[in-house]
Protein backbone atom coordinates (compact mmCIF):
# COMPACT_ATOMS: atom_id res chain seq x y z
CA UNK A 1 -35.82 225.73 -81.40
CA UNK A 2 -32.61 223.96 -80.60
CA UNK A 3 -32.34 220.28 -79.41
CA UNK A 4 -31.50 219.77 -76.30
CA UNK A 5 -29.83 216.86 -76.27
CA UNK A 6 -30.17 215.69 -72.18
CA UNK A 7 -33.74 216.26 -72.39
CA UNK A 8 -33.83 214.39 -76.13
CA UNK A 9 -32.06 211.37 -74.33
CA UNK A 10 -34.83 211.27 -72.02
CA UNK A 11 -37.36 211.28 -74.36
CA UNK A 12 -36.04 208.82 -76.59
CA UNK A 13 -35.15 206.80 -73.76
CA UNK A 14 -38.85 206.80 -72.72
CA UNK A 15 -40.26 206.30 -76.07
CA UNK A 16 -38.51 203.29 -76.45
CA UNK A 17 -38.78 201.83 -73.56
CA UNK A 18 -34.74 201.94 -72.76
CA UNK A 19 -34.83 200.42 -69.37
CA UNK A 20 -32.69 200.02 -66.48
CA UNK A 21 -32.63 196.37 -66.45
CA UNK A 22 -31.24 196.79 -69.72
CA UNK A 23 -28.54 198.91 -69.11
CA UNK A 24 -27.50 196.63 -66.49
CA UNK A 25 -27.28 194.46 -69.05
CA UNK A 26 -25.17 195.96 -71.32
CA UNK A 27 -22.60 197.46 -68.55
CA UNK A 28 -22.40 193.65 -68.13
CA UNK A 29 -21.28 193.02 -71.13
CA UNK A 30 -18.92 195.87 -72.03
CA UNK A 31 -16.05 193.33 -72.29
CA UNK A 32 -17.85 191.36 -74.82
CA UNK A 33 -18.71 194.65 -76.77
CA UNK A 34 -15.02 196.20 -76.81
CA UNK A 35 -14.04 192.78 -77.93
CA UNK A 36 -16.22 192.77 -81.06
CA UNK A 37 -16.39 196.56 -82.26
CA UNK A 38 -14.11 195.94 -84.63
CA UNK A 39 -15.51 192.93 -86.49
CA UNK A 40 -18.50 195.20 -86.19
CA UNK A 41 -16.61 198.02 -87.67
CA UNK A 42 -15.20 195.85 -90.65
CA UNK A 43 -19.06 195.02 -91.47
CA UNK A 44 -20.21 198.63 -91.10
CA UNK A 45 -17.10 200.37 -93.38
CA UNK A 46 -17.38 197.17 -95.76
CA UNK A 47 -21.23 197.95 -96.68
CA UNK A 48 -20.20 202.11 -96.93
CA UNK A 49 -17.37 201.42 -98.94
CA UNK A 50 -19.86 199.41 -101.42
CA UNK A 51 -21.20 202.55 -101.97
CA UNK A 52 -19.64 204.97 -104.48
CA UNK A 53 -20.53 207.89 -102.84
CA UNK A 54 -19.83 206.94 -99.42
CA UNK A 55 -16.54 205.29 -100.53
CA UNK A 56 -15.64 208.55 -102.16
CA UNK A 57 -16.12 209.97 -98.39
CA UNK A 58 -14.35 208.03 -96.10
CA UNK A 59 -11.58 207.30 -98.33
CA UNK A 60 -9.87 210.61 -98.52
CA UNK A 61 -7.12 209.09 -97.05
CA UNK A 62 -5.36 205.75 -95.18
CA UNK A 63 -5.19 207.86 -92.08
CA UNK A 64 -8.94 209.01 -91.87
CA UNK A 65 -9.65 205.30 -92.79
CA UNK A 66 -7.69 204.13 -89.84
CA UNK A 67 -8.92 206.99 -87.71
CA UNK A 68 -13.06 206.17 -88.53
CA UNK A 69 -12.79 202.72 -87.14
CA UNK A 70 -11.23 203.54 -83.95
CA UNK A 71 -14.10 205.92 -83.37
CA UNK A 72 -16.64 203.09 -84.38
CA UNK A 73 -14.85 200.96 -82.09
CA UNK A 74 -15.72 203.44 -79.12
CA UNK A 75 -19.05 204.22 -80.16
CA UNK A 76 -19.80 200.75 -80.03
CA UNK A 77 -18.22 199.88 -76.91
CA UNK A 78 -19.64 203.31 -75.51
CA UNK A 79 -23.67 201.94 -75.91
CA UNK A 80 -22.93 199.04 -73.71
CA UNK A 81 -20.79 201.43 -71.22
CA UNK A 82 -23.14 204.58 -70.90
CA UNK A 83 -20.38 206.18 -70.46
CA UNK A 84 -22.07 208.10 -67.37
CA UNK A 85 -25.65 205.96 -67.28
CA UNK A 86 -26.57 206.87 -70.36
CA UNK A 87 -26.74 210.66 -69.39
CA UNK A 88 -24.63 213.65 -69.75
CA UNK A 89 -21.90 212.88 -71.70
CA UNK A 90 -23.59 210.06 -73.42
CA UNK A 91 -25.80 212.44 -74.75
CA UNK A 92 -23.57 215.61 -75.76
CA UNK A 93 -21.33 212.92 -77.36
CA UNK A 94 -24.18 210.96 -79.32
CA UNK A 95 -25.33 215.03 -80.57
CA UNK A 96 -22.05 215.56 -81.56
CA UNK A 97 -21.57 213.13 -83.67
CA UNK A 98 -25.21 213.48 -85.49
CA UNK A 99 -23.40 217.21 -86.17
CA UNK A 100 -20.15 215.22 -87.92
CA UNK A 101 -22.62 213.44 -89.66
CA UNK A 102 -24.15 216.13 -91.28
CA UNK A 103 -21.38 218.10 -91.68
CA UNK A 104 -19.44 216.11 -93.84
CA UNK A 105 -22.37 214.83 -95.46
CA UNK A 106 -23.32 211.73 -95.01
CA UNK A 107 -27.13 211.73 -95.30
CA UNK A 108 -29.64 209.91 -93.91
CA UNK A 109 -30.02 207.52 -96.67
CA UNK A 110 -26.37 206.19 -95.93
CA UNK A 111 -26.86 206.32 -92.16
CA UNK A 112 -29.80 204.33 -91.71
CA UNK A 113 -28.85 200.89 -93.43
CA UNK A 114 -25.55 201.30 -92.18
CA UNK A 115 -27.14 200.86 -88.14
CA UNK A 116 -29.23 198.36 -89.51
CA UNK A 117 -25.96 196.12 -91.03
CA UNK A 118 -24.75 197.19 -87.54
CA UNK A 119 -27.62 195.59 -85.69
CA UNK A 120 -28.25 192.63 -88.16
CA UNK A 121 -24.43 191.84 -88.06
CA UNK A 122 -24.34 191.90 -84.37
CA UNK A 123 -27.61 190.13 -83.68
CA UNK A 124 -25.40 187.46 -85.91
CA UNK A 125 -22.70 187.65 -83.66
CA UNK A 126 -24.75 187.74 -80.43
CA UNK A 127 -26.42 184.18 -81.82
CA UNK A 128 -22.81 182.41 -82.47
CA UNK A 129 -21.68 183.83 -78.84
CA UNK A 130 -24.85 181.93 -77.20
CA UNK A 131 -26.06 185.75 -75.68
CA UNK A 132 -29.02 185.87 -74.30
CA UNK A 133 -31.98 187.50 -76.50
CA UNK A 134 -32.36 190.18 -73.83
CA UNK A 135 -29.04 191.69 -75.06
CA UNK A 136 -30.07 191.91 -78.39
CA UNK A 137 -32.68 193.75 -77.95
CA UNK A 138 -31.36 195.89 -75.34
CA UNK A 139 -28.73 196.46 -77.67
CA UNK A 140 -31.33 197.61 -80.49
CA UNK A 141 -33.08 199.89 -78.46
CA UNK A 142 -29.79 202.06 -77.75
CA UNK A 143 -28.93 201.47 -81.45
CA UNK A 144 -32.13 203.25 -82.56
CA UNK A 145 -31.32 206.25 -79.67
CA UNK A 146 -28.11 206.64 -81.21
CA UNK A 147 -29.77 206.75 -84.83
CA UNK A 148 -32.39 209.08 -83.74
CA UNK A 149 -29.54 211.51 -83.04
CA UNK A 150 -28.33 211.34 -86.18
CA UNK A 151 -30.92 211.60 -87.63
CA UNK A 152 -32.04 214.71 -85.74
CA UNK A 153 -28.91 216.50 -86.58
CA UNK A 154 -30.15 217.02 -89.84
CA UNK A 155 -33.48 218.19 -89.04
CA UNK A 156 -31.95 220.33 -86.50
CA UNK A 157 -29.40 221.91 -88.64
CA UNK A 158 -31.57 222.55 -91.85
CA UNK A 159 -33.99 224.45 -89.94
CA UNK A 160 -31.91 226.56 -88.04
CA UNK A 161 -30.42 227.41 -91.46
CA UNK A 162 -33.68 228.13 -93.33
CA UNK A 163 -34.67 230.30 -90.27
CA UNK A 164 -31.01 231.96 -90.35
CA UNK A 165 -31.71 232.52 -93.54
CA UNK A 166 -34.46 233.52 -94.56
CA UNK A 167 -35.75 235.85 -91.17
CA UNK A 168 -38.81 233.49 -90.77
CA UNK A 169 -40.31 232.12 -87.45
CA UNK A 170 -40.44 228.79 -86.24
CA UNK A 171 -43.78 228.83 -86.67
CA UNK A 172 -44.28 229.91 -90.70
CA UNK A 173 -41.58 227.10 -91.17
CA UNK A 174 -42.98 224.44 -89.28
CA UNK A 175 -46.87 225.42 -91.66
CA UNK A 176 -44.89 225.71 -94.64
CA UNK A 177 -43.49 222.33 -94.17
CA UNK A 178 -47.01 220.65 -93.15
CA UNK A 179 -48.42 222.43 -96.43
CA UNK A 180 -45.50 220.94 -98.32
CA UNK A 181 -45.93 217.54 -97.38
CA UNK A 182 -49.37 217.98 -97.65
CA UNK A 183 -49.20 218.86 -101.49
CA UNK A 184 -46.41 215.52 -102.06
């Protein structure tokens, strides 16, 4: 089964309790959000690039360098925006990028610390500005959306392989998985 990424919005949305109060409250301040996504950026691509692996990844080149941080710089500004409310667009986009994740390999174990500098380093940030707490953790909550995108790409994408594959149903991969884990 495909993810569908308007109705995995929703979900998320209401599993984390993303309210509207709090988008209100980052549309408010977008400004303040454009003007720090790329001291943001510097913190994110400085921890990666401490990483051999990761460092081997994004620097393939000055231009792809160069070209990364302008995309982290509207990714960031695009959580307080919503781009559309947080729907639509928001949604297809935030999928589409969980695909570039996995398709040039950056796996989970890269992704996840990286949001968390991203949300530490901000929280910083948000402290030295005087913002109110409310931001920070409205700020959080679309951070961990955004990672459970990512992070669903790859589940996503491995089992539609293995099923590709292999011929098997949903269901015989789903018990052969629950077995698996069960023998770990």
């Amino acid at each position: 089964m495909a993810l569908e990424p308007h109705a995995f919005m929703s979900t998320m949305s209401k599993r984390i309790g993303f309210t509207e109060e709090e988008k209100a409250l980052l549309k408010s301040q977008s400004e303040w959000g454009l003007k720090v996504a790329p001291e943001m950026a510097d913190h994110f691509y400085s921890y990666l690039g401490r990483d051999p692996e990761m460092n081997g990844i994004l620097n393939t080149g000055e231009e792809r360098v160069h070209r990364l941080r302008e995309t982290f710089t509207e990714w960031f500004h695009e959580m307080f925006t919503g781009m559309d409310e947080w729907g639509n667009a928001y949604s297809d986009r935030r999928w589409k990028i969980g695909l570039v994740h996995v398709r040039i390999g950056i796996g989970p174990q890269h992704v996840v610390p990286a949001m968390a500098t991203v949300v530490t380093e901000v929280g910083k940030r948000l402290k030295i500005d005087g913002k109110d707490e409310n931001l920070k953790e409205a700020l959080g909550k679309i951070c961990m959306i955004d990672l459970a995108f990512i992070e669903q790409a790859y589940v996503e994408v491995s089992q539609q392989a293995v099923l590709q594959e292999t011929g098997w149903t949903e269901g015989l991969f789903r018990r052969l998985i629950a077995t698996g884990a069960r023998s770990m």
